[in-house]
Protein backbone atom coordinates (compact mmCIF):
# COMPACT_ATOMS: atom_id res chain seq x y z
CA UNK A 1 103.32 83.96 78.14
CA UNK A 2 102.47 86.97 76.37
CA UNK A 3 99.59 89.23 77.72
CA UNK A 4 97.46 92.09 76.51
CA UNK A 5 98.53 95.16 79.31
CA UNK A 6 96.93 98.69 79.81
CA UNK A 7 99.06 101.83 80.79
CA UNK A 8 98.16 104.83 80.75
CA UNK A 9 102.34 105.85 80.18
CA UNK A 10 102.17 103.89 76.40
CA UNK A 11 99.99 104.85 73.94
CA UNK A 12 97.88 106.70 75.94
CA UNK A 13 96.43 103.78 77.60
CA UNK A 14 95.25 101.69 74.76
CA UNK A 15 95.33 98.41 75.15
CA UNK A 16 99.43 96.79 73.97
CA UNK A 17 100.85 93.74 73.89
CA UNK A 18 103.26 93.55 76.68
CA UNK A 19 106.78 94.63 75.44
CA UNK A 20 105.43 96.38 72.68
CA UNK A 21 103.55 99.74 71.78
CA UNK A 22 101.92 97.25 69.17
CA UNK A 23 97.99 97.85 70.02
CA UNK A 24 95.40 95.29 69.99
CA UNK A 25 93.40 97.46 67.56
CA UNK A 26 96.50 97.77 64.88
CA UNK A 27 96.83 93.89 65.00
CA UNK A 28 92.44 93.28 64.37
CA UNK A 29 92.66 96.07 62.10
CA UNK A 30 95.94 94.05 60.14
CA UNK A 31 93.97 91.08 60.41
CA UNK A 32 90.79 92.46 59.16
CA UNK A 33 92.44 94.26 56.35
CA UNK A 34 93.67 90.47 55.21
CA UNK A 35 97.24 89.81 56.60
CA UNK A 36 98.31 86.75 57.50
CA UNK A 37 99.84 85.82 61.16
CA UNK A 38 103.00 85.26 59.14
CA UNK A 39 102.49 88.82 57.65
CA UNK A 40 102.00 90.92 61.01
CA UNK A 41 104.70 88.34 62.80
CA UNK A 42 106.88 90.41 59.96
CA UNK A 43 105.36 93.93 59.40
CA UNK A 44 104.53 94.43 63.46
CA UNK A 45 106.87 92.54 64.92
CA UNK A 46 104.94 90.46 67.54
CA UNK A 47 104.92 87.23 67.21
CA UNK A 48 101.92 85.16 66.96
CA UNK A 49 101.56 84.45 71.34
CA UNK A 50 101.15 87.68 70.69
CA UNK A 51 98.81 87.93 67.98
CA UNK A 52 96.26 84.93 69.91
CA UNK A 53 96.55 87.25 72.98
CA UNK A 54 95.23 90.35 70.57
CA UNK A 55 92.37 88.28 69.66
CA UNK A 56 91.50 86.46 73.39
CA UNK A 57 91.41 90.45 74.16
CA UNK A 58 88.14 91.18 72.05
């Protein structure tokens, strides 16, 4: 299960997927820009547990 963390050691305590530095914010902001799950799965890396747990966050 992939989860949404907070700590203050990664990216200066933005909100991350776990076992990323990916922040929630760069995954809306690639989703409100018009990517595709597929898209971010590709350009960000997560994959799209990930991307749900982005959007649960908001």
């Amino acid at each position: 299960m992939v989860e949404v963390i907070v700590d203050e050691k990664i990216r200066f305590g933005k909100p991350i997927i776990n076992g990323t530095r990916i922040t929630v914010d760069e995954v809306l902001g690639a989703l409100a820009g018009g990517m595709t799950f597929e898209e971010i799965e590709i350009e960000y890396g997560v994959n799209k547990e990930g991307i749900l747990a982005a959007l649960i966050k908001v």
